[in-house]
N, C-alpha and C. Protein backbone atom coordinates (compact mmCIF):
# COMPACT_ATOMS: atom_id res chain seq x y z
N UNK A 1 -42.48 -144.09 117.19
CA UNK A 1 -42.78 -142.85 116.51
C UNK A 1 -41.56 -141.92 116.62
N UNK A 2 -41.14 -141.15 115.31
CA UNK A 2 -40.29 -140.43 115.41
C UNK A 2 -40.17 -139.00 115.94
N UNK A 3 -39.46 -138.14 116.32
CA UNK A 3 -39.69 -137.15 116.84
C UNK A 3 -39.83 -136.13 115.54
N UNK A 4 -40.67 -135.30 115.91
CA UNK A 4 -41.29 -134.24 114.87
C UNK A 4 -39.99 -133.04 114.69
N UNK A 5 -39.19 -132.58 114.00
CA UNK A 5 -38.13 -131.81 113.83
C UNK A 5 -38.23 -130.74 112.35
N UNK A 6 -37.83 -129.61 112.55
CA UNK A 6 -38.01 -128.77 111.34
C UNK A 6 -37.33 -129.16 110.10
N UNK A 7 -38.26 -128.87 109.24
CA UNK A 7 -37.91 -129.48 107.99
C UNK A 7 -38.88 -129.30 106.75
N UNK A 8 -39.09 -129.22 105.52
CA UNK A 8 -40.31 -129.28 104.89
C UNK A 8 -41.53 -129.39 105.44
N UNK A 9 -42.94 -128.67 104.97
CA UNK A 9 -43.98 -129.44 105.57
C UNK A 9 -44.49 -129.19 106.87
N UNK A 10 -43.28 -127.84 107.56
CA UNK A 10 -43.55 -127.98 109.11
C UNK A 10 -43.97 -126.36 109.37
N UNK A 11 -45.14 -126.40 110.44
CA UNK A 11 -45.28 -125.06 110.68
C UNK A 11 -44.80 -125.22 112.10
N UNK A 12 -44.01 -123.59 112.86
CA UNK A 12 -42.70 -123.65 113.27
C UNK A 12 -42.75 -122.70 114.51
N UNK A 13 -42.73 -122.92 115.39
CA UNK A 13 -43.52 -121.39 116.40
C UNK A 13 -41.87 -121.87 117.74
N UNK A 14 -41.35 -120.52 117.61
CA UNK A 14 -40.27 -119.97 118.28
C UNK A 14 -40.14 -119.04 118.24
N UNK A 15 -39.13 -118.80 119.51
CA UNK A 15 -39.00 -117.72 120.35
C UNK A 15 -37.51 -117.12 119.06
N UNK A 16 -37.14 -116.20 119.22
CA UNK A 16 -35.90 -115.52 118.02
C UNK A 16 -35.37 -114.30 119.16
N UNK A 17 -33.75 -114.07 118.93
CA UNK A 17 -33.30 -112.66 118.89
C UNK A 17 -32.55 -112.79 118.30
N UNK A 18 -32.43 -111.41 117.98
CA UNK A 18 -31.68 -110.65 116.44
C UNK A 18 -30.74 -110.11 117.05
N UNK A 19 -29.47 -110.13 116.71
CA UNK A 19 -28.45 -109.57 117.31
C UNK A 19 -27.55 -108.72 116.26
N UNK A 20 -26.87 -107.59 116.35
CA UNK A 20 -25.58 -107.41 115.00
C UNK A 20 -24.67 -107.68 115.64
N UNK A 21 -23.36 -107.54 114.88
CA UNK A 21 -22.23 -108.11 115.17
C UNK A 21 -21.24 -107.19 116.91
N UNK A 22 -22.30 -105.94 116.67
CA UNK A 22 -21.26 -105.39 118.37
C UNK A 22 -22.66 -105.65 119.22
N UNK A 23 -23.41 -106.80 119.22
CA UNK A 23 -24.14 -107.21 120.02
C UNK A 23 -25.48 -106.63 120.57
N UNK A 24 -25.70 -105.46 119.84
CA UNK A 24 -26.74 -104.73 119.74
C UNK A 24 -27.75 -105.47 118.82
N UNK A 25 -29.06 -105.62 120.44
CA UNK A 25 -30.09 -106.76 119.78
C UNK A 25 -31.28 -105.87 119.13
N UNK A 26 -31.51 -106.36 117.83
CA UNK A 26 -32.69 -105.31 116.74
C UNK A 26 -34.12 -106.11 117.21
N UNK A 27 -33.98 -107.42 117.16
CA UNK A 27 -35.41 -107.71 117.40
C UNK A 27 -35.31 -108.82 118.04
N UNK A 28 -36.90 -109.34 119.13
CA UNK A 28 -36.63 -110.10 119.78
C UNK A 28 -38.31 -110.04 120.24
N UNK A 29 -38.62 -112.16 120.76
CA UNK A 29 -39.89 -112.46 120.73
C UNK A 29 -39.98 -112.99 122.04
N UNK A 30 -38.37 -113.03 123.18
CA UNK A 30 -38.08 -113.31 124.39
C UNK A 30 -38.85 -112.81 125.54
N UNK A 31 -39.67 -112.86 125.97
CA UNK A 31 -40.60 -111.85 126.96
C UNK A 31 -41.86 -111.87 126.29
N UNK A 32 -42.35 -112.47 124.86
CA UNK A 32 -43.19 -111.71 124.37
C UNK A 32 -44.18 -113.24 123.97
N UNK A 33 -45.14 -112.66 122.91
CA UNK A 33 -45.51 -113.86 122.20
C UNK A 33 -44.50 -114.46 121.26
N UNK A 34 -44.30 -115.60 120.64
CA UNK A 34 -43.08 -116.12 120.19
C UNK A 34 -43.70 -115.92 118.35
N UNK A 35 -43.18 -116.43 117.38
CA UNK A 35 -43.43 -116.30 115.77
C UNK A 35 -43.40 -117.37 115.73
N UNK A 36 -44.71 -117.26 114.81
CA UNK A 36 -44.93 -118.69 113.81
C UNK A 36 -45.05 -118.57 112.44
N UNK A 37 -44.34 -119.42 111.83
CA UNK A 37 -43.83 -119.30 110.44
C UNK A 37 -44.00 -120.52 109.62
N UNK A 38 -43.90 -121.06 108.34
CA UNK A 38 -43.83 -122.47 107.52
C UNK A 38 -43.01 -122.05 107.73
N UNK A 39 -42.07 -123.53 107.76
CA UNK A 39 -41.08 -123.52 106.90
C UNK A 39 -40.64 -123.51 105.47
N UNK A 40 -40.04 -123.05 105.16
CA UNK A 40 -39.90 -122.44 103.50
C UNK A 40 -41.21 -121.95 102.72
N UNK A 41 -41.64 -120.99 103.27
CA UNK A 41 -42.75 -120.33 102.87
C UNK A 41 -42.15 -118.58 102.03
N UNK A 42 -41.02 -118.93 102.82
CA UNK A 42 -40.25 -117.30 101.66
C UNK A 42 -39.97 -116.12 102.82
N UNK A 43 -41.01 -116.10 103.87
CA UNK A 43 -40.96 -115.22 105.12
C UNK A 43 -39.83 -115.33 105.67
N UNK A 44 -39.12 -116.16 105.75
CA UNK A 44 -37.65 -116.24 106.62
C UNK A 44 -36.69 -116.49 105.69
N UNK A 45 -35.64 -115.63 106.02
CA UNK A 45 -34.20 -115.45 104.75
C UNK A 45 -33.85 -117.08 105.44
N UNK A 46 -33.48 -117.94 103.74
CA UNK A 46 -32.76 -118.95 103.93
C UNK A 46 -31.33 -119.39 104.94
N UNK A 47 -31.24 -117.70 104.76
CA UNK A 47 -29.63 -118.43 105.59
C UNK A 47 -29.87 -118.41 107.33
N UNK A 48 -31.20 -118.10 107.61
CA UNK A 48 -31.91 -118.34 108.49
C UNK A 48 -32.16 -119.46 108.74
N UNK A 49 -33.65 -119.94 107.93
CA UNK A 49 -34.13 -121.21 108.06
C UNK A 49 -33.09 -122.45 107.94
N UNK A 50 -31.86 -122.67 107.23
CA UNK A 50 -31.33 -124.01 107.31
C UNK A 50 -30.71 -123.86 108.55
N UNK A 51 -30.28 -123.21 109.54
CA UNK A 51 -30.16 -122.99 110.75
C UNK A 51 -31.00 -123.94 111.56
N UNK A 52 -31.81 -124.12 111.03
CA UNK A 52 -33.48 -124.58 112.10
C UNK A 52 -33.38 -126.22 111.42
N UNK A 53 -33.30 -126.35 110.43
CA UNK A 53 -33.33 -128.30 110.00
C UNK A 53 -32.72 -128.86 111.12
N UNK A 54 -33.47 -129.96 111.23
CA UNK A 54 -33.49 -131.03 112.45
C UNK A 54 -33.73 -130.75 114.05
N UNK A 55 -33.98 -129.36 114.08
CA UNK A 55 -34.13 -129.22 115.57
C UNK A 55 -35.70 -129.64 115.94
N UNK A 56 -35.64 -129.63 117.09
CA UNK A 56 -37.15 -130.17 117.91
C UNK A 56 -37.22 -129.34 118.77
N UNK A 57 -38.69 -129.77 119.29
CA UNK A 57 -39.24 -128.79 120.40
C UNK A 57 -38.37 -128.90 121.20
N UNK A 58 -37.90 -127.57 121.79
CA UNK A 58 -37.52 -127.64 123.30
C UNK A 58 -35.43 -127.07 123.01
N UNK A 59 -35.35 -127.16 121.46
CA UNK A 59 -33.98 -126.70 121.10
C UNK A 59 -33.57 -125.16 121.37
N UNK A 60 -32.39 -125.15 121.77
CA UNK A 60 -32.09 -123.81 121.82
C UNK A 60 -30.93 -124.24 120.72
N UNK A 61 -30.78 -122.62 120.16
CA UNK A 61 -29.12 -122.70 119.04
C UNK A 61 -28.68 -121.13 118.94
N UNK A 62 -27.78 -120.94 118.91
CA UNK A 62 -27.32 -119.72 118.75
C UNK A 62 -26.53 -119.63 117.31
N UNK A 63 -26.83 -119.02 116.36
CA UNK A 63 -25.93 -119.27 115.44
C UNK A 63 -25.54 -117.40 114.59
N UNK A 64 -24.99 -117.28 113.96
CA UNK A 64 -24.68 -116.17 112.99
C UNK A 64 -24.71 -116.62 111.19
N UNK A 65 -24.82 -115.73 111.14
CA UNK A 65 -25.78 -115.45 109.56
C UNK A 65 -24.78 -114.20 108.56
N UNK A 66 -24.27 -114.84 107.68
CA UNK A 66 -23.33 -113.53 107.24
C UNK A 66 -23.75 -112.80 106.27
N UNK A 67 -23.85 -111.76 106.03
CA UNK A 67 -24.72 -110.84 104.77
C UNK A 67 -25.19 -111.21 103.49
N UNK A 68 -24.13 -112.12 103.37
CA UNK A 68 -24.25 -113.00 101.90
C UNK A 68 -25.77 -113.60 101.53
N UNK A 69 -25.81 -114.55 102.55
CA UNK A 69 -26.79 -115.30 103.37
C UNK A 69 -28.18 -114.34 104.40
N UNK A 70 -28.41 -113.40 104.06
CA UNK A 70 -28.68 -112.49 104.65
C UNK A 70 -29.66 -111.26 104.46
N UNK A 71 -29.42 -110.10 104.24
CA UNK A 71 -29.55 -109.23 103.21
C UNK A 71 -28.91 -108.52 102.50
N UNK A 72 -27.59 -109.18 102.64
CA UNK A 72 -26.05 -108.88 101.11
C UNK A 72 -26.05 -107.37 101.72
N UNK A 73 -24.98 -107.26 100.61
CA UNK A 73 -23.86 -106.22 101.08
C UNK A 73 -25.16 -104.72 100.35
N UNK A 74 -24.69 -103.49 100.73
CA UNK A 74 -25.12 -102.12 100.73
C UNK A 74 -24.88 -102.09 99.49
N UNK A 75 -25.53 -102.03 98.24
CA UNK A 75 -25.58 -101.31 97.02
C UNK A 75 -25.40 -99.74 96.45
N UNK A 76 -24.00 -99.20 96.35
CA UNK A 76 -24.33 -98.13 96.35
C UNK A 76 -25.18 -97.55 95.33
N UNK A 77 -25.91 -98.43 94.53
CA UNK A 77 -26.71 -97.83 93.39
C UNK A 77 -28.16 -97.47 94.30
N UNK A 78 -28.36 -97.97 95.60
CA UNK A 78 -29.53 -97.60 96.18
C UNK A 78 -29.79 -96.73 97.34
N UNK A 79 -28.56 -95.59 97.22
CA UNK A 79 -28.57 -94.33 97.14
C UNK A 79 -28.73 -93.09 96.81
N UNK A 80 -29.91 -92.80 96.94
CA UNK A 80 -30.40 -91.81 95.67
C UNK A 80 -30.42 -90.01 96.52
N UNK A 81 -30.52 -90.05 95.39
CA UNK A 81 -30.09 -87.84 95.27
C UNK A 81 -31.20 -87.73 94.92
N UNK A 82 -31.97 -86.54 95.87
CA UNK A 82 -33.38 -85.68 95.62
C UNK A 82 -33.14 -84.12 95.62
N UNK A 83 -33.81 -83.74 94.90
CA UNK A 83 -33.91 -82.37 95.15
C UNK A 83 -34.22 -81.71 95.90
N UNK A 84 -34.48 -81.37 97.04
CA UNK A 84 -35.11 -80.88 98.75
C UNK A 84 -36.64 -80.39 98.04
N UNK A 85 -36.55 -79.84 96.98
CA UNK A 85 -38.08 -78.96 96.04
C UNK A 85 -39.08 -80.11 95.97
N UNK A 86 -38.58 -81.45 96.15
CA UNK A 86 -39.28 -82.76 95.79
C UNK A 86 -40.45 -83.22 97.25
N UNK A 87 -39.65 -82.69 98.27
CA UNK A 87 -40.53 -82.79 99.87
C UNK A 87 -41.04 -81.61 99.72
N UNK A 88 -42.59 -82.32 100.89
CA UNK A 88 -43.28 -80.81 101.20
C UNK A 88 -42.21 -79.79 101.80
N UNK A 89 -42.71 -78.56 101.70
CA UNK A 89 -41.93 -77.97 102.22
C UNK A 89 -41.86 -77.94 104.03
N UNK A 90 -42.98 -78.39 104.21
CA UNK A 90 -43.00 -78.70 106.16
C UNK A 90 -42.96 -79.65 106.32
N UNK A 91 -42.32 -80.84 105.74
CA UNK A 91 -42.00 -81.97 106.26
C UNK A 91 -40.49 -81.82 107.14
N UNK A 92 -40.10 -82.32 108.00
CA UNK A 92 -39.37 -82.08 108.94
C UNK A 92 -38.69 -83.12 108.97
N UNK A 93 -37.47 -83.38 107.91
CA UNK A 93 -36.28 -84.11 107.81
C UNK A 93 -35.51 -84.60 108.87
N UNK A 94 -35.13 -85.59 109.34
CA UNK A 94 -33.96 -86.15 110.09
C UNK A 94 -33.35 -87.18 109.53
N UNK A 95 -32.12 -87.41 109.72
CA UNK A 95 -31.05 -88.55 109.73
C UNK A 95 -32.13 -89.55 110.01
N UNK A 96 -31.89 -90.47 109.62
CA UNK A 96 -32.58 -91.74 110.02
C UNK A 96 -33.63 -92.05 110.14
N UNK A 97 -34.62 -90.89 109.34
CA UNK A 97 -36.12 -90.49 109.15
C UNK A 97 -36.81 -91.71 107.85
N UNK A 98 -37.50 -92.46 108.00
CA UNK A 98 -37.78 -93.52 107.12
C UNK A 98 -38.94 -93.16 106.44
N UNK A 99 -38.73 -92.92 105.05
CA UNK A 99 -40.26 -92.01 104.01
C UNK A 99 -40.44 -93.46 103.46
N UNK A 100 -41.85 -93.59 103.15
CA UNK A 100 -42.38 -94.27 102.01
C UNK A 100 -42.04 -93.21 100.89
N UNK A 101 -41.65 -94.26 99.33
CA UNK A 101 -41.67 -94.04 98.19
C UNK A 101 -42.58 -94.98 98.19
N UNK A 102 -43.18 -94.58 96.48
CA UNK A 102 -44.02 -95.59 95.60
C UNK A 102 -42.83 -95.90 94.62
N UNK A 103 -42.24 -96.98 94.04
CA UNK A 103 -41.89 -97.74 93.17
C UNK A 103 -42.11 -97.42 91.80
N UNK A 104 -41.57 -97.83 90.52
CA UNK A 104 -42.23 -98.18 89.46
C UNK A 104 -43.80 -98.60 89.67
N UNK A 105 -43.76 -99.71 89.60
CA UNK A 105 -44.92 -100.48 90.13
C UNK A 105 -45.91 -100.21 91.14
N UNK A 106 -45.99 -98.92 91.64
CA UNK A 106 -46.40 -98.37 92.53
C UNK A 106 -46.64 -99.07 93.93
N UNK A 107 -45.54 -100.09 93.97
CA UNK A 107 -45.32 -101.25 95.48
C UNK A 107 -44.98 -100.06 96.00
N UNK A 108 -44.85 -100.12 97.58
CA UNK A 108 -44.49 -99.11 98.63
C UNK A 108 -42.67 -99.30 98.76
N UNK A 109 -41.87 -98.47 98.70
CA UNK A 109 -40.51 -98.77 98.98
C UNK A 109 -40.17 -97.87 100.19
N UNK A 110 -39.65 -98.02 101.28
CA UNK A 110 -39.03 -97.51 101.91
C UNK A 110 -37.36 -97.09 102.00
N UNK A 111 -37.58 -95.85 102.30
CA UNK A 111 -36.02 -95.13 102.36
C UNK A 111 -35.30 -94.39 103.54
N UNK A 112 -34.68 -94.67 103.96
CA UNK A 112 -33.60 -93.88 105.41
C UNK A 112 -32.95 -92.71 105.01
N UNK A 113 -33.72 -91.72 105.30
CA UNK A 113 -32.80 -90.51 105.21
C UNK A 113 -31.22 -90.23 105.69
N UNK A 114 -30.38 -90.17 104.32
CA UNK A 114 -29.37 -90.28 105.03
C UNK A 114 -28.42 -89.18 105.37
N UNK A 115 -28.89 -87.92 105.28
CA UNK A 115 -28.19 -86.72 105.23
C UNK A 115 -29.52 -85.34 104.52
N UNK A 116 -29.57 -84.38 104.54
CA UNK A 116 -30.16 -82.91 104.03
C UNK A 116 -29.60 -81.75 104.36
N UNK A 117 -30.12 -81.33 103.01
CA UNK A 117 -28.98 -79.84 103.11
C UNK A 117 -30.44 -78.72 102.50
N UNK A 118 -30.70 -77.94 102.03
CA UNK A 118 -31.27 -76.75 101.95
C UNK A 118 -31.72 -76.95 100.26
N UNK A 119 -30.80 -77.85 99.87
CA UNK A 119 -30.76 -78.28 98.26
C UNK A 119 -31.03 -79.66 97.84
N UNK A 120 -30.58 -80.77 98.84
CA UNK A 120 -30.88 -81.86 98.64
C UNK A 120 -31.00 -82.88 99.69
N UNK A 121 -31.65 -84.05 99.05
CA UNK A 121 -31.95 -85.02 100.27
C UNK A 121 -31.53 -86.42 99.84
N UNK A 122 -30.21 -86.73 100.42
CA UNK A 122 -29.87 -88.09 100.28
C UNK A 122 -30.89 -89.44 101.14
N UNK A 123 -31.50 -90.31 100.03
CA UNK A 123 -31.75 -91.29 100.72
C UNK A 123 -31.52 -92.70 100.60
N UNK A 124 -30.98 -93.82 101.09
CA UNK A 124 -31.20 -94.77 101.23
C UNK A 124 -32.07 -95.96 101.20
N UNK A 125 -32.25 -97.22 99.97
CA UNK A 125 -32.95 -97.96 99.98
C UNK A 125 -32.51 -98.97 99.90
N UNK A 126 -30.95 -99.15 100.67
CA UNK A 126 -30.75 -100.58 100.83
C UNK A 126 -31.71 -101.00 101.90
N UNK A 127 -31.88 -102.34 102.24
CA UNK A 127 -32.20 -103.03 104.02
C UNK A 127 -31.37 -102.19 104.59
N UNK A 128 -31.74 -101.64 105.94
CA UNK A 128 -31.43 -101.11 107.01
C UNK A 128 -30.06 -102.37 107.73
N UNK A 129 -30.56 -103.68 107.58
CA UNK A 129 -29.34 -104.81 107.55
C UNK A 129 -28.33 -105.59 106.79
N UNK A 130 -28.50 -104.61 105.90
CA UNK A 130 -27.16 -105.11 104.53
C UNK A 130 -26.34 -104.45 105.33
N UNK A 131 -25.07 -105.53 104.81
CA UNK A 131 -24.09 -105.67 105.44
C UNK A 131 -23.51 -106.04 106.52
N UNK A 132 -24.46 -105.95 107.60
CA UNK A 132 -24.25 -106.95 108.30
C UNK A 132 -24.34 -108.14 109.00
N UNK A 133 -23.54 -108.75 109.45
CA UNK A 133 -23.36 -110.77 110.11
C UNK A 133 -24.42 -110.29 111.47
N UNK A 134 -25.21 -111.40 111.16
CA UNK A 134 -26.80 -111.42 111.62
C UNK A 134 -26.30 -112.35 112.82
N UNK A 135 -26.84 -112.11 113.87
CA UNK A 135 -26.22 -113.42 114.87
C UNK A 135 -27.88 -113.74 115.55
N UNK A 136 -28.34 -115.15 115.46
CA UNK A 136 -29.59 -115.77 116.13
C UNK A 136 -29.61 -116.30 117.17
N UNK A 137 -30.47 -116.17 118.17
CA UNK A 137 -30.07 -116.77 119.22
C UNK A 137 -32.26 -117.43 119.45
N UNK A 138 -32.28 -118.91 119.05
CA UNK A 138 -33.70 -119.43 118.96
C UNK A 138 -33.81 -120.31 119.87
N UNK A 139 -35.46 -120.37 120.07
CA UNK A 139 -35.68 -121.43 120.95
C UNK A 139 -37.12 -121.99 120.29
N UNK A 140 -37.04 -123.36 119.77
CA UNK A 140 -38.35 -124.44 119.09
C UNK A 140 -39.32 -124.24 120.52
N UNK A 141 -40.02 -123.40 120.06
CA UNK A 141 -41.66 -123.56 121.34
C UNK A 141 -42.57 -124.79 121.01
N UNK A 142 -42.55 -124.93 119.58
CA UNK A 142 -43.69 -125.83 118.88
C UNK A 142 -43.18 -126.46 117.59
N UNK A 143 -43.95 -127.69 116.90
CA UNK A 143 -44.11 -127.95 115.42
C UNK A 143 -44.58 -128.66 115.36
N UNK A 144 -45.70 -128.54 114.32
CA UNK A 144 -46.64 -128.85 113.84
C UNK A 144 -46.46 -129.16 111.96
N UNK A 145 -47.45 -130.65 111.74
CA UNK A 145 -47.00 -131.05 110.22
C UNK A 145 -47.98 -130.26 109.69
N UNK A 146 -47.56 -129.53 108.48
CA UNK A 146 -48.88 -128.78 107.76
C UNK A 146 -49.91 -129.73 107.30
């Protein structure tokens, strides 16, 4: 019998940390309960998952992930200019303050405040991780054939 390894077909339960490139870790399942995912189900950015083909239980890998592969580079078209008249007036603005918008489509979009002045409110709707080389550091807990 062959050994069971990620690949099509496989549901996938590991441990993950998220690292950026000056080593400042964003997320992490190390200490915790670990994630379980299909493979190629859409939930995990590709330049993720081919990272994971052929490993087995019990693998560790450390690898990096470059924006491309990723969540691509900062769009400056998804920078938008508000009018400050557009927020309540007691909402209480900060740098790095994350508002729901509604969309066209009235999907939920989120935005990073990226600056306010008395007149206007710059915000942000790239990923919070565009632009930058993603570095993984995983460990295969489990896999299972769907």
């Amino acid at each position: 019998m062959t050994e069971l390894v990620v690949g099509p077909d496989t549901r996938i339960t590991l441990h993950f940390a998220l690292s950026l490139e000056d080593g400042r870790e964003v997320d992490s399942t190390f200490g915790k309960s670990p994630a379980t995912f299909e493979y190629g189900d859409g939930n995990l950015l590709p330049g993720f998952e081919k990272h994971l083909l052929g490993l087995g239980v019990g693998a560790s890998e450390t690898f990096t992930v470059p924006p491309e592969d990723a969540f691509g580079q900062p769009n400056p078209a998804n920078v938008q200019r508000f009018p400050r008249g557009d927020f309540a007036e007691d909402m209480e603005l900060a740098e790095g303050l994350v508002i729901s918008f509604a969309d066209a489509a009235r999907a939920e979009l989120p935005g990073v405040v990226k600056s306010f002045s008395d007149d206007e409110v710059v915000v942000d709707f790239n990923h919070p991780l565009a632009g930058h080389t993603l570095k993984f550091k995983v460990e295969v807990v489990d896999l299972q054939v769907r």
